[in-house]
N, C-alpha and C. Protein backbone atom coordinates (compact mmCIF):
# COMPACT_ATOMS: atom_id res chain seq x y z
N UNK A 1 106.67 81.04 138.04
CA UNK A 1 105.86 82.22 138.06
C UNK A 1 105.26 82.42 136.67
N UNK A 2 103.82 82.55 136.60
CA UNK A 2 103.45 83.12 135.21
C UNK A 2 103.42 84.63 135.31
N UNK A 3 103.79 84.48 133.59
CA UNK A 3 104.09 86.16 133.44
C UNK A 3 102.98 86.84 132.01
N UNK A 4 102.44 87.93 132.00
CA UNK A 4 101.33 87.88 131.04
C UNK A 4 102.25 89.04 130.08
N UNK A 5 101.72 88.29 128.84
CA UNK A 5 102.43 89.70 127.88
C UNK A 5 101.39 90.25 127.79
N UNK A 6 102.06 91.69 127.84
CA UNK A 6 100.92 92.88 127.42
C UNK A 6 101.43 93.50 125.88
N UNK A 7 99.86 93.86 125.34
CA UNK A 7 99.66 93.98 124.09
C UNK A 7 100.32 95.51 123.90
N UNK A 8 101.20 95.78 123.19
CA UNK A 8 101.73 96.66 122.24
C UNK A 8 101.17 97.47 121.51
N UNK A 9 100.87 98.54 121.63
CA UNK A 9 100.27 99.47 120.92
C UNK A 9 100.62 100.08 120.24
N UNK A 10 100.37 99.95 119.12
CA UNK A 10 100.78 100.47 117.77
C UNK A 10 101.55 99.52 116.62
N UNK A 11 101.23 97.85 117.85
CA UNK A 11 101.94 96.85 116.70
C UNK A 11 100.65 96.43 116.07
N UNK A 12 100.70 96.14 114.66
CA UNK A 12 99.25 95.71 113.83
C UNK A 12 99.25 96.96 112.90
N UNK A 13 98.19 96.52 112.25
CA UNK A 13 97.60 97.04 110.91
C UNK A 13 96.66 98.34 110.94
N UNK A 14 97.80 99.16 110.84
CA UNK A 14 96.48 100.79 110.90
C UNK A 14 96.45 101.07 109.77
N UNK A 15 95.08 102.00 109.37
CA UNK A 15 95.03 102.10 108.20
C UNK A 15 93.55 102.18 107.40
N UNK A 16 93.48 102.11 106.14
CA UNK A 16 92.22 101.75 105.40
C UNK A 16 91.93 99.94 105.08
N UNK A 17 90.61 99.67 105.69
CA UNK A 17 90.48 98.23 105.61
C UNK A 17 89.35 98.17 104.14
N UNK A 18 89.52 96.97 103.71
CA UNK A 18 88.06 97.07 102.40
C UNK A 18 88.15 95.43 102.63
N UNK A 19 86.69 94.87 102.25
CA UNK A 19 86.91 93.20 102.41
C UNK A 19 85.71 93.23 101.58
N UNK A 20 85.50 92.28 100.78
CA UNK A 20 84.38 91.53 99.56
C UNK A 20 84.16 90.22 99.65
N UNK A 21 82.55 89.75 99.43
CA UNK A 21 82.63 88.69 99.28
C UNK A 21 82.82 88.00 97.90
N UNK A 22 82.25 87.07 97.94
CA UNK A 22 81.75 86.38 96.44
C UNK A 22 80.54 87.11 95.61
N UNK A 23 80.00 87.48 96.61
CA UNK A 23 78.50 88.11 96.07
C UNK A 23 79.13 89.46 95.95
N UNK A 24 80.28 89.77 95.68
CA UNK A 24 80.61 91.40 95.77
C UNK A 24 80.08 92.24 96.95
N UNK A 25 79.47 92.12 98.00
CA UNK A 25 79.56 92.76 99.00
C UNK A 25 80.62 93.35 100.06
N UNK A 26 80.84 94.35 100.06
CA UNK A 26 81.73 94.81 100.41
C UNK A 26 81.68 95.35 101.98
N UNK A 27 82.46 95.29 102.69
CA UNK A 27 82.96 96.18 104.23
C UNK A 27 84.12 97.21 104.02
N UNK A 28 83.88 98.24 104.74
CA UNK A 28 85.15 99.04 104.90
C UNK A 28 85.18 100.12 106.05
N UNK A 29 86.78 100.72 105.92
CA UNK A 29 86.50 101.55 107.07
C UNK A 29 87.72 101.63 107.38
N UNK A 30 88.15 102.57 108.76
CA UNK A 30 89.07 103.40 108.97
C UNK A 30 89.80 102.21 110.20
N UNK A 31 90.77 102.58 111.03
CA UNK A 31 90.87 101.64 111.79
C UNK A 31 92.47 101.67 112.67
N UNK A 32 92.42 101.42 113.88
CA UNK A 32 94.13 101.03 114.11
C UNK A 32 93.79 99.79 114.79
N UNK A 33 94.76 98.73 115.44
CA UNK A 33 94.72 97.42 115.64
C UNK A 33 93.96 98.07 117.40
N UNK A 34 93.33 98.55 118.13
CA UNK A 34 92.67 98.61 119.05
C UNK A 34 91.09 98.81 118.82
N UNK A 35 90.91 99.54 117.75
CA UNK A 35 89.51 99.90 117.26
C UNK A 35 89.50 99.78 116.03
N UNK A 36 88.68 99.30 115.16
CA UNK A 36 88.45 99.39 113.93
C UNK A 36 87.22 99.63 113.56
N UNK A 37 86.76 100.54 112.86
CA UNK A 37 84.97 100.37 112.54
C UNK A 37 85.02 100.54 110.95
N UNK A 38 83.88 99.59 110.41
CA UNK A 38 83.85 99.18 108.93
C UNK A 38 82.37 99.48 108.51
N UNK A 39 81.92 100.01 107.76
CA UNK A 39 80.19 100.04 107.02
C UNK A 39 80.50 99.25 106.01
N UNK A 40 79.41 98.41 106.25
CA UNK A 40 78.73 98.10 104.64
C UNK A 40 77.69 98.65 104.09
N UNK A 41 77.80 98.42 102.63
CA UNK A 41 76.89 98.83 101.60
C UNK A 41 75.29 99.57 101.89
N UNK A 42 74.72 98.74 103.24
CA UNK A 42 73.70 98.67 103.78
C UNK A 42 73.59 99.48 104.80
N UNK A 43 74.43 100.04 105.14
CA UNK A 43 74.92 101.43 106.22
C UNK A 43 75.26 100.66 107.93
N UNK A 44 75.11 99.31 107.78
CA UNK A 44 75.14 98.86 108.98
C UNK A 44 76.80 99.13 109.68
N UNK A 45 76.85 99.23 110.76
CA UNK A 45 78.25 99.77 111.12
C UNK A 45 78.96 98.42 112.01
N UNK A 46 80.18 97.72 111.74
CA UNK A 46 80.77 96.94 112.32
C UNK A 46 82.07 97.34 113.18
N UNK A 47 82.07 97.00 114.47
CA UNK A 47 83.13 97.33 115.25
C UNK A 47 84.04 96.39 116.01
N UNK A 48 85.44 96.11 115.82
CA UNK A 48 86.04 95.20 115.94
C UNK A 48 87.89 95.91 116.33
N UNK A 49 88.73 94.69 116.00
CA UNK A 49 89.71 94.56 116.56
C UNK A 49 90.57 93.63 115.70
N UNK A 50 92.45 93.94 116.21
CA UNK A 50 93.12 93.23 115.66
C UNK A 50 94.27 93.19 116.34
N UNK A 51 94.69 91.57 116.67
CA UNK A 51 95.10 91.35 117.88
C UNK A 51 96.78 90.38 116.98
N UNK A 52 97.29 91.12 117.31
CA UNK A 52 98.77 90.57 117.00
C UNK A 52 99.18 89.28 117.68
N UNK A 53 99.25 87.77 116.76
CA UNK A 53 99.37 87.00 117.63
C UNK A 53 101.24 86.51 117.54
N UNK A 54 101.66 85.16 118.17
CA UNK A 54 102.96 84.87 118.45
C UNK A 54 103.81 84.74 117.48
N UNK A 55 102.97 84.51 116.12
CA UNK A 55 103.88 83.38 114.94
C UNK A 55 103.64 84.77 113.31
N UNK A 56 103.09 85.74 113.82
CA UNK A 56 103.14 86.92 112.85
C UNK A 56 101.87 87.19 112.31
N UNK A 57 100.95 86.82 112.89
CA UNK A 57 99.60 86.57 112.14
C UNK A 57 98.85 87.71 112.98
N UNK A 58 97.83 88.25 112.45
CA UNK A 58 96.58 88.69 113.00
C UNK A 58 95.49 88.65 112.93
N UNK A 59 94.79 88.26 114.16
CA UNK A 59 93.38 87.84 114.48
C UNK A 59 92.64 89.16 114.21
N UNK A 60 91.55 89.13 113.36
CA UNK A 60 90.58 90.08 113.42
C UNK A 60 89.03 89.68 113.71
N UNK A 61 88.51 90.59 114.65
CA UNK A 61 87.19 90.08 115.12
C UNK A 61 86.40 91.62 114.96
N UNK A 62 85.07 91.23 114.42
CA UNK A 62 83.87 92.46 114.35
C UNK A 62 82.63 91.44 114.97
N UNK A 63 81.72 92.79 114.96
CA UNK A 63 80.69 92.55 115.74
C UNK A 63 79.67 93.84 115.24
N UNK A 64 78.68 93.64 114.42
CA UNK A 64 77.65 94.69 114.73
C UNK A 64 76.79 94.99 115.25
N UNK A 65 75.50 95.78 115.46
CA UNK A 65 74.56 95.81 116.70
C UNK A 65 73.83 94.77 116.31
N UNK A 66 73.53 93.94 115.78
CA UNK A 66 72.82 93.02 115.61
C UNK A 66 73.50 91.76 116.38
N UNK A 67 74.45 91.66 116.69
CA UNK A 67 74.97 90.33 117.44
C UNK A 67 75.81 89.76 116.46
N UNK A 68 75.72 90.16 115.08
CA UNK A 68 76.49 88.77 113.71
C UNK A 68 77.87 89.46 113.87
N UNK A 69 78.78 88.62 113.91
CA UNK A 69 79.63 88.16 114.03
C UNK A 69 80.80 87.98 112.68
N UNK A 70 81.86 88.83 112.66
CA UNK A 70 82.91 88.16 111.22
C UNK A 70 84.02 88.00 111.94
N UNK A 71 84.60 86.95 111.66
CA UNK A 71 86.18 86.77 112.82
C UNK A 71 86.98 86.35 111.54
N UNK A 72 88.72 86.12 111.48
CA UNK A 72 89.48 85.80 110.79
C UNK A 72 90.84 86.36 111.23
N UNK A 73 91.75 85.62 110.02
CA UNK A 73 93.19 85.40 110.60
C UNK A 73 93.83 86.28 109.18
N UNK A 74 95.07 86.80 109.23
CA UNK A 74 96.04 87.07 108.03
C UNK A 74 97.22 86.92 108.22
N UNK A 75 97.58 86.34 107.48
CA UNK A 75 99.29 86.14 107.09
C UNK A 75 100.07 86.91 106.04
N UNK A 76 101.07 86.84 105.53
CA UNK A 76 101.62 87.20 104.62
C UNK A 76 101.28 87.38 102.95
N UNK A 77 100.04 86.29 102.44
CA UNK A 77 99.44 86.19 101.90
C UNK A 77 98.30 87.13 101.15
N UNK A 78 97.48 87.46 102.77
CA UNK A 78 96.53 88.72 102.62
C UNK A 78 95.58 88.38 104.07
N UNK A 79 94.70 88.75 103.82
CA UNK A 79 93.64 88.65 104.93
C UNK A 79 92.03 88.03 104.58
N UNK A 80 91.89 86.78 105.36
CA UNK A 80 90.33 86.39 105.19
C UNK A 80 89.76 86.04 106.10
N UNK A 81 88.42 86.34 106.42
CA UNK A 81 87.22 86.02 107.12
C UNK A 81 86.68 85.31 106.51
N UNK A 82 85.85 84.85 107.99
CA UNK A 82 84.41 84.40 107.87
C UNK A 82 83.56 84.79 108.38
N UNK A 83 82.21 84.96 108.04
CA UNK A 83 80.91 85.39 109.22
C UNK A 83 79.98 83.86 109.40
N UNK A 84 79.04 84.23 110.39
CA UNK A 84 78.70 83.11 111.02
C UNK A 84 77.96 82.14 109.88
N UNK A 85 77.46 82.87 108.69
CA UNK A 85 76.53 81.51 107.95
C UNK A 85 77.85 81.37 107.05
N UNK A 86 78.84 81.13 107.09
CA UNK A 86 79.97 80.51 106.63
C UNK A 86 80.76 80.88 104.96
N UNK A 87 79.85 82.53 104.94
CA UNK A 87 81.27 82.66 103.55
C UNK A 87 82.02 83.54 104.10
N UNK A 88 83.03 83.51 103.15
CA UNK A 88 84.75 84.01 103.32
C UNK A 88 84.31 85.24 102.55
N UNK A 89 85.41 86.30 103.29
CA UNK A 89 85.40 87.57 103.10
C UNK A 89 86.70 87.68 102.59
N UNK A 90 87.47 88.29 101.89
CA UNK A 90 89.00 88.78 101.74
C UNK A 90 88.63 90.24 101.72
N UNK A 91 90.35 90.72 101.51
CA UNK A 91 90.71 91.85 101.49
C UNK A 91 91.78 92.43 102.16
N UNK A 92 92.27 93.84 102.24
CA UNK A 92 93.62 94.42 102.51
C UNK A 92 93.70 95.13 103.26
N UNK A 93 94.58 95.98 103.71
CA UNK A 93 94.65 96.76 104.23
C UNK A 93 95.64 97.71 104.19
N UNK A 94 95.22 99.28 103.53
CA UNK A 94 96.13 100.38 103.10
C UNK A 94 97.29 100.95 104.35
């Protein structure tokens, strides 16, 4: 028999998010692991998610009205993205 785990609410990263690139551009924003929404600099608004996976890690995925795309993973380490033309984002979460 397959059996589906259901997602846990309130396991993940709530809190204040901030992420930078190389070029110093920055994202941020308020957030719990079901909803997260982040502005950048440029007022554009990104809305995303953070999905607790098996081995302790979390997947984070945004999306703004434009279609572009930032996805990434964090470990113990810290947290980094990428968006689709391929630079890395870091950053934390309060």
């Amino acid at each position: 028999m397959i059996y589906r785990r259901r997602r846990q609410r309130g396991s993940g990263p709530n809190g204040y998010f901030h992420f930078e690139n190389l070029q110093h551009r920055h994202v941020s924003g308020f957030g719990s692991p079901d909803f997260i929404r982040l502005k950048d600099e440029f007022g554009t608004v990104w809305q995303g998610s953070a999905e607790l996976q098996d081995d302790d890690t979390v997947r984070y995925r945004f999306r703004d009205s434009k279609g572009r795309t930032i996805s990434g993973i964090s470990d113990h380490f810290g947290i980094v993205l990428r968006d689709q033309n391929g630079n890395s984002w870091r950053g934390y979460v309060y």
